[in-house]
N, C-alpha and C. Protein backbone atom coordinates (compact mmCIF):
# COMPACT_ATOMS: atom_id res chain seq x y z
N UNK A 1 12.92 4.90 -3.85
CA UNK A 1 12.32 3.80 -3.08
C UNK A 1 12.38 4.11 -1.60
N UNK A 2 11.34 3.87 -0.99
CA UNK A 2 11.07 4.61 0.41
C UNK A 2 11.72 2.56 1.52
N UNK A 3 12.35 2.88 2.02
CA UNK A 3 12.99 1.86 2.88
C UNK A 3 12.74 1.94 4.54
N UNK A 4 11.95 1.08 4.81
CA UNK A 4 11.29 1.08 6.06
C UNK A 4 12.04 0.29 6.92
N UNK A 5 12.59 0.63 7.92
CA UNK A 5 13.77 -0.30 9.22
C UNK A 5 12.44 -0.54 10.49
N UNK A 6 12.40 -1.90 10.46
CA UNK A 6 11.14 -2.38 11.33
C UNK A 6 10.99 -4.00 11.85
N UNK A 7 10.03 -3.92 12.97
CA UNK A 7 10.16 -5.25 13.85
C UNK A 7 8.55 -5.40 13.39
N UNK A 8 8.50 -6.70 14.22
CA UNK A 8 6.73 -7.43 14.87
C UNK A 8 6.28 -6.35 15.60
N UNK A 9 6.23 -5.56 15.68
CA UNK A 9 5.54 -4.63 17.01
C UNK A 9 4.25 -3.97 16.59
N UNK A 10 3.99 -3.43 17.15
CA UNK A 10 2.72 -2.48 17.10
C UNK A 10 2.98 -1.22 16.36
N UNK A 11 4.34 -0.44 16.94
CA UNK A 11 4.71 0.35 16.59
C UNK A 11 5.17 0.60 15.00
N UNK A 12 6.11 -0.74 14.55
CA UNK A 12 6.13 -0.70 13.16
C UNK A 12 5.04 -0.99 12.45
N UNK A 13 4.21 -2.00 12.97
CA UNK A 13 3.23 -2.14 12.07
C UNK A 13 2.24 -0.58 11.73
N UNK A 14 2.36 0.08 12.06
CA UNK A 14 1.38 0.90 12.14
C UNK A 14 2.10 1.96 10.75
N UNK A 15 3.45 1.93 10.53
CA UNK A 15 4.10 2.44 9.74
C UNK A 15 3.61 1.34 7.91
N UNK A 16 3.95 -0.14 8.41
CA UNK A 16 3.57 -0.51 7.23
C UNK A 16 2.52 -1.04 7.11
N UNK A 17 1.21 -1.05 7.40
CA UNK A 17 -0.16 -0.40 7.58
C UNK A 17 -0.33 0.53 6.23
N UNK A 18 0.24 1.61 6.90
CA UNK A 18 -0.23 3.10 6.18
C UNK A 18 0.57 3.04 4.88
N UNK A 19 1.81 2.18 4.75
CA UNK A 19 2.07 2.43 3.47
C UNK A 19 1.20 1.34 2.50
N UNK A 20 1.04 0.22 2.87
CA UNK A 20 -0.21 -0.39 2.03
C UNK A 20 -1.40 0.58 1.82
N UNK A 21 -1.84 1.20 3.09
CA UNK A 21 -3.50 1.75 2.38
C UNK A 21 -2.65 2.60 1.28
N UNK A 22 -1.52 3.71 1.40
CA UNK A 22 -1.10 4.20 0.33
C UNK A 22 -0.70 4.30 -0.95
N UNK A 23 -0.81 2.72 -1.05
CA UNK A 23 -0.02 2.37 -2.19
C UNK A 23 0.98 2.63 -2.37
N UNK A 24 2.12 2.72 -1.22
CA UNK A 24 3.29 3.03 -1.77
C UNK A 24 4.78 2.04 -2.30
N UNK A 25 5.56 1.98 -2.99
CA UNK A 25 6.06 1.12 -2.56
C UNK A 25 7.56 1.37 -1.86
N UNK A 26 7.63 0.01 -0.98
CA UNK A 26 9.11 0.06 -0.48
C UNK A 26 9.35 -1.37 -0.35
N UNK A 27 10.62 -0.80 0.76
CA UNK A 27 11.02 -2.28 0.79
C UNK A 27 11.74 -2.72 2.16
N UNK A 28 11.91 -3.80 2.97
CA UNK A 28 11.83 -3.42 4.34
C UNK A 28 13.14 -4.07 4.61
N UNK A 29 13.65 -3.43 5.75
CA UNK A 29 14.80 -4.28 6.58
C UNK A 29 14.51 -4.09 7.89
N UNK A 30 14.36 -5.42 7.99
CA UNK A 30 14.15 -6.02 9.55
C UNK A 30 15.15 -5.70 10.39
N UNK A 31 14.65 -5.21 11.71
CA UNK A 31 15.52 -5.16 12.84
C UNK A 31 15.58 -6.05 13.98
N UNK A 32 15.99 -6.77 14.22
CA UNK A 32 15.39 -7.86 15.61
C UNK A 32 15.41 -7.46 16.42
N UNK A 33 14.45 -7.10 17.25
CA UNK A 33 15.16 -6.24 18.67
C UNK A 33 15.19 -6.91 19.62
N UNK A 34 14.52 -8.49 19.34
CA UNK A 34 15.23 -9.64 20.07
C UNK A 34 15.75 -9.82 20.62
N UNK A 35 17.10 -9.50 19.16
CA UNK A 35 18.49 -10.02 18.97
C UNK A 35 19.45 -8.68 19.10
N UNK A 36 18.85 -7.48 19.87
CA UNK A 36 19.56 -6.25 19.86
C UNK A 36 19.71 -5.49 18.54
N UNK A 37 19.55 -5.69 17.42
CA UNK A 37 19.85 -5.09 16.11
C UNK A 37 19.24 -3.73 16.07
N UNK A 38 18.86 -3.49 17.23
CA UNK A 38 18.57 -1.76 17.07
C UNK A 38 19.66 -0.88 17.91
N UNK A 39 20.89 -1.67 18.23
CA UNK A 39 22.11 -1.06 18.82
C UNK A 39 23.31 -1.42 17.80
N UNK A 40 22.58 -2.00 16.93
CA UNK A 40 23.72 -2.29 15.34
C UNK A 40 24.39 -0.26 15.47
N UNK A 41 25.62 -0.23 15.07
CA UNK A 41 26.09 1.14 14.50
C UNK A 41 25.49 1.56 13.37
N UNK A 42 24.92 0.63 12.86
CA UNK A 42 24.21 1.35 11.49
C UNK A 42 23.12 1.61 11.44
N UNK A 43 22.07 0.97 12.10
CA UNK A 43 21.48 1.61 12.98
C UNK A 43 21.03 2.96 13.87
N UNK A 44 21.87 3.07 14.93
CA UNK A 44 21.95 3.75 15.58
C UNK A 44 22.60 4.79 14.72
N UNK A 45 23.08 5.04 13.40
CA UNK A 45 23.21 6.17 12.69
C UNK A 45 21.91 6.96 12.11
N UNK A 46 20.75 6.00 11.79
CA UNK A 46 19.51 6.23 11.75
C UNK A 46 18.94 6.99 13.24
N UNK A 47 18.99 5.98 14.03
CA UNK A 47 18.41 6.77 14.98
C UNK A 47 18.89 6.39 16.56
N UNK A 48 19.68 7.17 17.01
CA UNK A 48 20.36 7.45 18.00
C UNK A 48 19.62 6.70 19.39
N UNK A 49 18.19 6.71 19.45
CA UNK A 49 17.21 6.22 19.98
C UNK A 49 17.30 4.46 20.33
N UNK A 50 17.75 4.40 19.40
CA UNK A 50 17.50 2.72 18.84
C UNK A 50 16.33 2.25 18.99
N UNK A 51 15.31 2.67 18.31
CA UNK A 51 14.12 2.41 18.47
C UNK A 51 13.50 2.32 16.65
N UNK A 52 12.63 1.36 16.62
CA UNK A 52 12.36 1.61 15.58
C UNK A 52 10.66 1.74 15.53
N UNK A 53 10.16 2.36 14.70
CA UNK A 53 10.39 2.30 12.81
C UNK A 53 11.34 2.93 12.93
N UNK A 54 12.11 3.11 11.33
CA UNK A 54 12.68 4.53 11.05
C UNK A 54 12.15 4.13 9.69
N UNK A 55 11.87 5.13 8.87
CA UNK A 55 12.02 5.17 7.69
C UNK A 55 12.62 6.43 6.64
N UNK A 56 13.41 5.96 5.34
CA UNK A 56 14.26 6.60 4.87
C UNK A 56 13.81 6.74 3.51
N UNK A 57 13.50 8.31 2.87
CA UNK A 57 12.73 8.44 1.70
C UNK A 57 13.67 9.05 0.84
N UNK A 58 14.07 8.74 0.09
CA UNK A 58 15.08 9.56 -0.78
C UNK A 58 16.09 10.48 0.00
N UNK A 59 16.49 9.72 0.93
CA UNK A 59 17.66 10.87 1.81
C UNK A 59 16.99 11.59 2.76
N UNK A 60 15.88 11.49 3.27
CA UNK A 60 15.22 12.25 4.41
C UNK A 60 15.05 10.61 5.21
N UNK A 61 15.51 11.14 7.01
CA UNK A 61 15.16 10.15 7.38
C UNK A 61 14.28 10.05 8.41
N UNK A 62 13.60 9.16 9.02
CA UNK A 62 12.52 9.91 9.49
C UNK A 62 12.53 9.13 10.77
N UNK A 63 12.03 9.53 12.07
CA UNK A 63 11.65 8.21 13.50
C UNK A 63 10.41 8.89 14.03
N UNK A 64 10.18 7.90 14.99
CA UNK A 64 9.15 8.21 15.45
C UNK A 64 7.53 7.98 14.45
N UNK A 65 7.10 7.14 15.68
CA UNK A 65 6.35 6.37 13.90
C UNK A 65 4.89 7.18 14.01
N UNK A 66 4.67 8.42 15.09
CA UNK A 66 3.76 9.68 14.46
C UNK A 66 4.14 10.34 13.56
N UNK A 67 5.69 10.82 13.84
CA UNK A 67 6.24 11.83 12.98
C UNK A 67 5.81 10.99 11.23
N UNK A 68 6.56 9.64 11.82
CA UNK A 68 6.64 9.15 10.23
C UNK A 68 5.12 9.18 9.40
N UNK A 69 3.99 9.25 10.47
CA UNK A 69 2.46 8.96 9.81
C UNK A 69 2.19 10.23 9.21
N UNK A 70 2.81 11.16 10.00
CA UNK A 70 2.09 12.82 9.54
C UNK A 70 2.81 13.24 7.95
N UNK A 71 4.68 12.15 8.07
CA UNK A 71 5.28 12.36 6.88
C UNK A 71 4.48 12.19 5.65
N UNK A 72 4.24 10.75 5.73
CA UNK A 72 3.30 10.38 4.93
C UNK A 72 2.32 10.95 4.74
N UNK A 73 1.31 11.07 5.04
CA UNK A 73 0.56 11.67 4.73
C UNK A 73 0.28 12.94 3.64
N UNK A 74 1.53 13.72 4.68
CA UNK A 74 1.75 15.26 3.83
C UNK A 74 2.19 14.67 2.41
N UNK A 75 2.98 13.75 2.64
CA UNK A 75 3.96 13.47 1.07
C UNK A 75 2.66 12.89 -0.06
N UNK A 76 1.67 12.20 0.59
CA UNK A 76 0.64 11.66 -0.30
C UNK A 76 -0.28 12.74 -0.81
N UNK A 77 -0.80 13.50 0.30
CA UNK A 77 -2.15 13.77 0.70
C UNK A 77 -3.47 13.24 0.54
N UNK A 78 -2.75 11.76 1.53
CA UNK A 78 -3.96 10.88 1.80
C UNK A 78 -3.93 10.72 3.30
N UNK A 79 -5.22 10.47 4.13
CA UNK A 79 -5.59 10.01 5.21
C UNK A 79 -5.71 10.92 6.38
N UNK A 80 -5.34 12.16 5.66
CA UNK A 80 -5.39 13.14 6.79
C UNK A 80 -6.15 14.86 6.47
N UNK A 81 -6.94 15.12 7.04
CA UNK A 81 -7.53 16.09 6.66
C UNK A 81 -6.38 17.39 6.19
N UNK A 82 -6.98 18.77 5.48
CA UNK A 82 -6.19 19.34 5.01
C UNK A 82 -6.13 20.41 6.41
N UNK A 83 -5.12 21.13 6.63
CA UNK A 83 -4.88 22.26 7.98
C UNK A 83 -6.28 22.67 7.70
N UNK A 84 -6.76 23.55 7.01
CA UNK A 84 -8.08 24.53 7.19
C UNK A 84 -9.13 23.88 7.57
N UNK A 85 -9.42 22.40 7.75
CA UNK A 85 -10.35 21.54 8.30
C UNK A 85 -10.63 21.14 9.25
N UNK A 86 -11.36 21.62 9.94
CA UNK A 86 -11.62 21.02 11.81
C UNK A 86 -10.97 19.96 12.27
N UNK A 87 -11.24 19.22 11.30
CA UNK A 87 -10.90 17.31 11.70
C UNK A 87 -9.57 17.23 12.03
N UNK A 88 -8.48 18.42 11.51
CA UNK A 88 -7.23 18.65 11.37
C UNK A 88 -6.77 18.03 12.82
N UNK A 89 -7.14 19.21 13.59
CA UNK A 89 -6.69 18.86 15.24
C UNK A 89 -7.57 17.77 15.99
N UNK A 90 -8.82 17.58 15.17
CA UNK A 90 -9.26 16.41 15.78
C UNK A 90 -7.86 15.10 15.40
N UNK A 91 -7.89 14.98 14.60
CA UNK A 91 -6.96 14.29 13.77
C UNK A 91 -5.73 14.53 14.97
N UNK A 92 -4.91 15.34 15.00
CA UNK A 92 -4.06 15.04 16.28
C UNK A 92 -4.10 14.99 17.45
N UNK A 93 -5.24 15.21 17.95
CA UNK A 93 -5.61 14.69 19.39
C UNK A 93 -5.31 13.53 19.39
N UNK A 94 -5.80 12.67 18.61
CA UNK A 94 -6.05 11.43 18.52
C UNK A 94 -4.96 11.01 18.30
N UNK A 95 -3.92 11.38 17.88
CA UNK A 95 -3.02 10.87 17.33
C UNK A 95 -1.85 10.92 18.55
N UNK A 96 -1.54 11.91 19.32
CA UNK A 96 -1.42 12.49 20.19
C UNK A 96 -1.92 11.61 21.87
N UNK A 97 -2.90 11.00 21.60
CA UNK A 97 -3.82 10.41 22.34
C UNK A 97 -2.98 8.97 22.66
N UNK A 98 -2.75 8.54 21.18
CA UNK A 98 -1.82 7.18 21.15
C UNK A 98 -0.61 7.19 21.39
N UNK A 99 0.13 8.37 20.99
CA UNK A 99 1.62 8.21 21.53
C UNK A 99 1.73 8.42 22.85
N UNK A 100 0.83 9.39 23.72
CA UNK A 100 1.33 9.85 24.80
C UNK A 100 0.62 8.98 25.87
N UNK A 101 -0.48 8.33 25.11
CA UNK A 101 -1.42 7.37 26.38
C UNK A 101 -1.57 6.38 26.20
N UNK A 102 -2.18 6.01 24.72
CA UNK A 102 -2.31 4.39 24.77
C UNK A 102 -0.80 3.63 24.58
N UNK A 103 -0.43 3.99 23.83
CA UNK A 103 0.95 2.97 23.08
C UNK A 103 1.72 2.71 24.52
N UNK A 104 1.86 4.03 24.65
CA UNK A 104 3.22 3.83 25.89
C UNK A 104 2.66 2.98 27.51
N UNK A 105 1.03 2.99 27.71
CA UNK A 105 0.47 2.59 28.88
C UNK A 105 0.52 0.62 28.22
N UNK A 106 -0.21 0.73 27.04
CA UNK A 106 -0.35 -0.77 26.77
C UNK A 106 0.91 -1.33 26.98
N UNK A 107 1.60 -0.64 26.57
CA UNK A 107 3.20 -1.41 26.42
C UNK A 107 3.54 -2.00 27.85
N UNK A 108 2.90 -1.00 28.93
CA UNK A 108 3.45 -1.57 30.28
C UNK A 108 2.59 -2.63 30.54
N UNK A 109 1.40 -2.69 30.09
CA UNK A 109 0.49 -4.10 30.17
C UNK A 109 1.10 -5.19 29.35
N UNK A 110 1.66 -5.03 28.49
CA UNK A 110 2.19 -5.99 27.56
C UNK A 110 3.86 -6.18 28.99
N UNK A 111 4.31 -6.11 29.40
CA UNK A 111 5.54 -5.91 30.02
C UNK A 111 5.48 -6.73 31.29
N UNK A 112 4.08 -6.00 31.94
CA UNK A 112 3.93 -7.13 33.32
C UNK A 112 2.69 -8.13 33.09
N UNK A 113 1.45 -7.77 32.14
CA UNK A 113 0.66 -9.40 32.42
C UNK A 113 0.89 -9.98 31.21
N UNK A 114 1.66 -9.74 30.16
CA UNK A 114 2.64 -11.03 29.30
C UNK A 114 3.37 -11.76 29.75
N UNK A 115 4.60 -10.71 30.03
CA UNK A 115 5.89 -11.20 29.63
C UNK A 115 6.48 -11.32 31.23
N UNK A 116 5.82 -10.85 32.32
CA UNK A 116 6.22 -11.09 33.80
C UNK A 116 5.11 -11.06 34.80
N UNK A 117 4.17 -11.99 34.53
CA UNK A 117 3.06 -12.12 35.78
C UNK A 117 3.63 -12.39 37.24
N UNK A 118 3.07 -12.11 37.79
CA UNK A 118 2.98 -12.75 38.86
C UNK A 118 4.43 -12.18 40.01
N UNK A 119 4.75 -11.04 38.92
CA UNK A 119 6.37 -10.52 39.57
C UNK A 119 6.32 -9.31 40.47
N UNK A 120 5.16 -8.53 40.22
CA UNK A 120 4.49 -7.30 40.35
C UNK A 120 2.77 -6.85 40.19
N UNK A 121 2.55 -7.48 41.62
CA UNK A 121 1.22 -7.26 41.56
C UNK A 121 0.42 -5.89 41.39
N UNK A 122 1.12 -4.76 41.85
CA UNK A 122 0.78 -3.55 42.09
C UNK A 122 0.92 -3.12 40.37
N UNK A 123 1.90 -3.45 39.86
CA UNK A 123 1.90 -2.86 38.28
C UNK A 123 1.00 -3.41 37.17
N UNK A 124 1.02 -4.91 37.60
CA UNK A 124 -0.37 -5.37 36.70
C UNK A 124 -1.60 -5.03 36.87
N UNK A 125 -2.23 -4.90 38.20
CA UNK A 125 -3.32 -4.00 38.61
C UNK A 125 -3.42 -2.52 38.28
N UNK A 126 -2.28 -2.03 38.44
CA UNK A 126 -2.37 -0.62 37.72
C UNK A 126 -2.15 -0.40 35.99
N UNK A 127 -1.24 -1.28 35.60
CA UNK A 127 -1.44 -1.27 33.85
C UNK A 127 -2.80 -1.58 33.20
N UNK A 128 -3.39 -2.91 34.18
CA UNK A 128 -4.41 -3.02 33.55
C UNK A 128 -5.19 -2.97 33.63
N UNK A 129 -5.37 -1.87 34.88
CA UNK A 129 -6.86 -0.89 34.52
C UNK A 129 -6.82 0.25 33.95
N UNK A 130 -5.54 0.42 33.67
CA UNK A 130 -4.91 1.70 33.09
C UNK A 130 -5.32 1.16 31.04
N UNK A 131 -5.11 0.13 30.91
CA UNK A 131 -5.67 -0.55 29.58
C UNK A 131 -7.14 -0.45 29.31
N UNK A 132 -7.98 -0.88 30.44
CA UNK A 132 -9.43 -0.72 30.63
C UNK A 132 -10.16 0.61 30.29
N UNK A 133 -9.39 1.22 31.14
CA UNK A 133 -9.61 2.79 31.43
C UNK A 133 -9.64 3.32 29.65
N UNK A 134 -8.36 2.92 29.05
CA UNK A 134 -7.99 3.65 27.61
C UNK A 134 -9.14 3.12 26.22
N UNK A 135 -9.15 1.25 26.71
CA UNK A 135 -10.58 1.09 25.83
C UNK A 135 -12.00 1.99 26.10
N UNK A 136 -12.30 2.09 27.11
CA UNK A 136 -13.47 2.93 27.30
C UNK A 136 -13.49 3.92 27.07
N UNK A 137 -12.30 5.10 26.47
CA UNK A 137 -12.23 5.99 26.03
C UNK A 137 -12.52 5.31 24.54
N UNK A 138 -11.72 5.08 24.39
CA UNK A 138 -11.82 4.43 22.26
C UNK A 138 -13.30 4.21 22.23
N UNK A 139 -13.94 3.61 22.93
CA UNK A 139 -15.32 2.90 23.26
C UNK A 139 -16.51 3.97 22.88
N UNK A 140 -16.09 4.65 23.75
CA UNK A 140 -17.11 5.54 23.82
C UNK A 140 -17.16 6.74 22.74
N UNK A 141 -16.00 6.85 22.08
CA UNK A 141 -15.75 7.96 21.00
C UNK A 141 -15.90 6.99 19.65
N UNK A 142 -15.91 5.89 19.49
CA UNK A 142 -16.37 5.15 18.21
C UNK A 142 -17.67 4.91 18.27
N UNK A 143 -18.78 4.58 19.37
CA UNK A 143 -20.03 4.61 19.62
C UNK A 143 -20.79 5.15 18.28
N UNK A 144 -21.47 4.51 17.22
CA UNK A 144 -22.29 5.47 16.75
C UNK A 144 -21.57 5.97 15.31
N UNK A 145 -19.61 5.33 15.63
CA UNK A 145 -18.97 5.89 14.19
C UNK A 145 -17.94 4.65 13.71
N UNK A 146 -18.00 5.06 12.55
CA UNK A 146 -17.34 3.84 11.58
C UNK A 146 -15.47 4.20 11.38
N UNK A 147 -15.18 4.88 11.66
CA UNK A 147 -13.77 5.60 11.91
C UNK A 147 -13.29 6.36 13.27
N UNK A 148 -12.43 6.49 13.73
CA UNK A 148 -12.17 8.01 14.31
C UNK A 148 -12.31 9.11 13.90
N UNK A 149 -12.25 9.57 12.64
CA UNK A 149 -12.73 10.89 12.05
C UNK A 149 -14.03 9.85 11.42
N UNK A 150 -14.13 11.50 10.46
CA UNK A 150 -14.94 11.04 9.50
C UNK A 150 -14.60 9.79 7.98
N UNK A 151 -13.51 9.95 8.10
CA UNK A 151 -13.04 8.90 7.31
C UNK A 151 -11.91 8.03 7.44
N UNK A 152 -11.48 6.84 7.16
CA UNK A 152 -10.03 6.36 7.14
C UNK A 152 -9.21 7.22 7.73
N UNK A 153 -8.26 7.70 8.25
CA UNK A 153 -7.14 8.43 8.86
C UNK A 153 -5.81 7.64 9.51
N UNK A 154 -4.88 8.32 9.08
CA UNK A 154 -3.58 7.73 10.31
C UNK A 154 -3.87 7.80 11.56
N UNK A 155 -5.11 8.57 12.07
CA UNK A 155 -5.70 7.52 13.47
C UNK A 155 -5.94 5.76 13.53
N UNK A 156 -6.50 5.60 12.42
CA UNK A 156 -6.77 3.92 12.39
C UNK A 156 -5.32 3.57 12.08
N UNK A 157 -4.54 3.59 11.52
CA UNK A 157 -2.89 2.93 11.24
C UNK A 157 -2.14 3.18 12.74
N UNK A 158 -2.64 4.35 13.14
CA UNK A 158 -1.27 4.24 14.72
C UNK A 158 -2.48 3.45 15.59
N UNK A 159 -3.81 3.36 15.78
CA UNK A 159 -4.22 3.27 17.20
C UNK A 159 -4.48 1.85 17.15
N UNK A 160 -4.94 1.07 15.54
CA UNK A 160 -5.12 -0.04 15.76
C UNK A 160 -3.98 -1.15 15.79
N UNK A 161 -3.11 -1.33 15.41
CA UNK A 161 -1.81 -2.19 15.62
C UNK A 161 -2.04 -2.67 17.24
N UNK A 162 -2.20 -1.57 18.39
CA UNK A 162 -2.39 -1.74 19.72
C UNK A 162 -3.14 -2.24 20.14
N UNK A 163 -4.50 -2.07 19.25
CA UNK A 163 -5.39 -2.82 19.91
C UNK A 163 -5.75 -4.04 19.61
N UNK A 164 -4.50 -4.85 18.84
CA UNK A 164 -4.56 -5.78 18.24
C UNK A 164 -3.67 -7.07 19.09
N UNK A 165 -3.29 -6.65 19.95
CA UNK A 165 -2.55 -7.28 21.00
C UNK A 165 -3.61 -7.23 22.28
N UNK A 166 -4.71 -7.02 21.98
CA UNK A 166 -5.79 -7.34 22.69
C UNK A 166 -5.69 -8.05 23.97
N UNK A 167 -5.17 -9.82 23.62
CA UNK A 167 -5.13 -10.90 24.29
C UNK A 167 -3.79 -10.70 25.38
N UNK A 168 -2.60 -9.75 24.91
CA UNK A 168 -1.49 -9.49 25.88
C UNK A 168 -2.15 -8.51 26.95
N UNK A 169 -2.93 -7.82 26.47
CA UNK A 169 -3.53 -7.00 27.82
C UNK A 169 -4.67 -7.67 28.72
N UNK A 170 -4.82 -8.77 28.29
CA UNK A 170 -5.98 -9.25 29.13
C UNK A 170 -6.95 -8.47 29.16
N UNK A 171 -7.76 -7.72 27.49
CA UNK A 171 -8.83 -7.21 27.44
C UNK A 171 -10.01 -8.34 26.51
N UNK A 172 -11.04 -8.31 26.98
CA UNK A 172 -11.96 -8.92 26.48
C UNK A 172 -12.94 -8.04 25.41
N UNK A 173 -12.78 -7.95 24.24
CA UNK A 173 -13.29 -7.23 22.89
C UNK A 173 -14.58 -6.62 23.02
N UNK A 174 -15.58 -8.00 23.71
CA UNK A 174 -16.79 -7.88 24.01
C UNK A 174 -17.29 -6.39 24.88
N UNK A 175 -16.08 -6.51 25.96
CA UNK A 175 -16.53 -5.50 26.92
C UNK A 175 -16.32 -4.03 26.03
N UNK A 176 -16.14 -3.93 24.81
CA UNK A 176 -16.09 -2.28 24.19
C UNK A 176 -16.41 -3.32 23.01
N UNK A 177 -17.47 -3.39 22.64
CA UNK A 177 -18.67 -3.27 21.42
C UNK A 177 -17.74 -2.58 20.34
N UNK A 178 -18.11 -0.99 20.50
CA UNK A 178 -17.55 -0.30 19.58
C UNK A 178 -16.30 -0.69 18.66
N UNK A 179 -15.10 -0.37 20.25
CA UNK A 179 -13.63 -1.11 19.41
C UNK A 179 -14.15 -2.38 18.65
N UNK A 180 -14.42 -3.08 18.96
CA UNK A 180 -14.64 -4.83 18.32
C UNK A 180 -15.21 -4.48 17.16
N UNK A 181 -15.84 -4.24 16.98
CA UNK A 181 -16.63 -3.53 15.49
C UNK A 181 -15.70 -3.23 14.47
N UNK A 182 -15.11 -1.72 15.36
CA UNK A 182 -14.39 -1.14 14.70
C UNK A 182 -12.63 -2.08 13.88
N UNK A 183 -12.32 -2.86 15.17
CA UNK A 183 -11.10 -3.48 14.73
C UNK A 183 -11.24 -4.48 13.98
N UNK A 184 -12.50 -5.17 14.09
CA UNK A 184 -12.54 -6.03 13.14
C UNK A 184 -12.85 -6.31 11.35
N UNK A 185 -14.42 -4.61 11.64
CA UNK A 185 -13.34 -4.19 10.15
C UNK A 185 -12.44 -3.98 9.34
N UNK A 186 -11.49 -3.54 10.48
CA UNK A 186 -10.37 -2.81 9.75
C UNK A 186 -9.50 -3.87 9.39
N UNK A 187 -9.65 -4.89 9.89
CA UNK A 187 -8.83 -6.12 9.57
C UNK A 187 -9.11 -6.81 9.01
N UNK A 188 -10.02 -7.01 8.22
CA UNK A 188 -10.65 -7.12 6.72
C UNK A 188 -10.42 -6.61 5.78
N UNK A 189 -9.59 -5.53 6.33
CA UNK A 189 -9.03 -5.05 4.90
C UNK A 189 -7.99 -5.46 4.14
N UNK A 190 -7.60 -5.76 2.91
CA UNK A 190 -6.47 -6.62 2.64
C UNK A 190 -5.37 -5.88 2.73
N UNK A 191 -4.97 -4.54 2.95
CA UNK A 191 -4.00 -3.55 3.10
C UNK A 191 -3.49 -3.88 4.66
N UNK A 192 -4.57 -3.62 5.63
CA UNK A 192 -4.14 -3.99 6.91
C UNK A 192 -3.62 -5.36 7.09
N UNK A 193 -3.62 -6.18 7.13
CA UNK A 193 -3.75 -7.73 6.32
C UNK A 193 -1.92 -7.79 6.10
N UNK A 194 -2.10 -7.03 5.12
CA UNK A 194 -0.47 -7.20 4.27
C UNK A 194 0.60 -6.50 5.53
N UNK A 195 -0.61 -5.06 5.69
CA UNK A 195 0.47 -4.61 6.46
C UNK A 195 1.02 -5.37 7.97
N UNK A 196 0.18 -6.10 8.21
CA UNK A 196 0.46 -6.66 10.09
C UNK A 196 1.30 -7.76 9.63
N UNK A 197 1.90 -8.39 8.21
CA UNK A 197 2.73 -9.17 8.08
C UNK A 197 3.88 -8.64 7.66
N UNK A 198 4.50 -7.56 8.08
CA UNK A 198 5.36 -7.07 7.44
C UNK A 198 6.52 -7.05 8.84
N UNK A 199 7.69 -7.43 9.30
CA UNK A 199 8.76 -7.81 7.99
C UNK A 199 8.17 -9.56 8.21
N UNK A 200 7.56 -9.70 8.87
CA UNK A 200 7.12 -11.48 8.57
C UNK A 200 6.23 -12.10 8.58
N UNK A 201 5.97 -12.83 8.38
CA UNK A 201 4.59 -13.58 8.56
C UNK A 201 4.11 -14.55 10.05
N UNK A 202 3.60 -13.82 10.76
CA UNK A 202 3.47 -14.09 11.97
C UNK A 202 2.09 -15.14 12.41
N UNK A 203 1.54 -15.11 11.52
CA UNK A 203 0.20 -15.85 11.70
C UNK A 203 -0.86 -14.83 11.59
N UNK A 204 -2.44 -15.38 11.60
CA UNK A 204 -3.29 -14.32 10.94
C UNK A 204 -3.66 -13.31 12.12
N UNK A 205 -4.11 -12.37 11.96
CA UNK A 205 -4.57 -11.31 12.40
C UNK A 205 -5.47 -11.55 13.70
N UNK A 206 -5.16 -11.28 14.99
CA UNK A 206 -5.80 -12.12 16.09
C UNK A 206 -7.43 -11.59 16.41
N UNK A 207 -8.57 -12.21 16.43
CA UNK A 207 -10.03 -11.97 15.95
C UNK A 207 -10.45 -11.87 17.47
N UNK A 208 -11.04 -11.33 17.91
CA UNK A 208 -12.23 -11.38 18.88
C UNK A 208 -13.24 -12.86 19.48
């Protein structure tokens, strides 16, 4: 039984996401990071980081919730093209794209025009055109396509969770067509669905 250590975030969701489209099963323990429970010792035996996801598959344990998407994947061989396939490195650009640009930039939009307006004018102006800036990339590379690759991929499980906090960045859906399209499919799906309620039930899936 594959055991997933996870919050409300973007970041976990994107872990139990991918194990719904997978069909896999597990079973979850919540971390509050609220309430600090990612500096629990038991915890932090998982992952030194205190950060979560982590997830733990028969004695392999895993962080980092790319590492954990690429795990998956390999362990299925679903959602990700095979190495000898172009899409391969398309496939981690993108993936690559979210850890190193979107996740970590939104997060600072989520940081100053959520959770501290009005404290730091210079950082909200710069996060959130720095947010703007990252939809119009997504924007313009979904233009014309129904995925990031050619099909389903752990691109849609890591990139959309983020863009689902939409309303914390003070982005308007309308202004990228594409994304809006794109996210709102995907949230029709009853896998994504299950997965954005995982470890709780937070209310439904926030719409455009």
């Amino acid at each position: 039984m594959i055991t997933l250590y996870t919050w409300d975030t973007p970041n976990g969701r994107k872990i139990s996401i991918a194990l719904e489209e997978m069909g896999l099963a597990y079973q979850v323990k919540p971390i509050d990071i609220g309430a600090n429970a990612q500096f629990a010792p038991d915890f932090l035996a998982l992952n030194p980081n205190h950060k979560i996801p982590v997830l733990v598959d028969d004695g392999t344990v895993v962080n980092e919730s790319g590492a954990i998407l690429l795990y998956l994947a390999e362990k299925t061989g679903q959602f990700a093209p095979d190495r000898s396939d172009p899409d391969y490195w398309e496939m981690m650009r993108w993936l690559m794209w979210q850890m190193g640009g979107q996740g970590p930039m939104l997060g600072q939009a989520h940081h100053f025009l959520k959770f501290n307006p009005g404290k730091a004018p210079y950082a909200e102006e710069r996060f959130g055109k720095e947010a703007q800036r990252l939809y119009g990339v997504l924007d313009q590379h979904l233009t014309g396509r129904e995925f990031i690759l050619n099909d389903l991929s752990i691109c849609e499980f890591a990139i959309w969770p983020w863009v689902s906090r939409f309303e914390f960045q003070q982005i308007d859906l309308f202004d990228y067509p594409a994304v809006r399209d794109w996210y709102e499919r995907l949230a029709d799906r009853p896998a994504f669905q299950r997965g954005y309620s995982v470890p709780s039930d937070v209310g439904a899936i926030p719409r455009s």
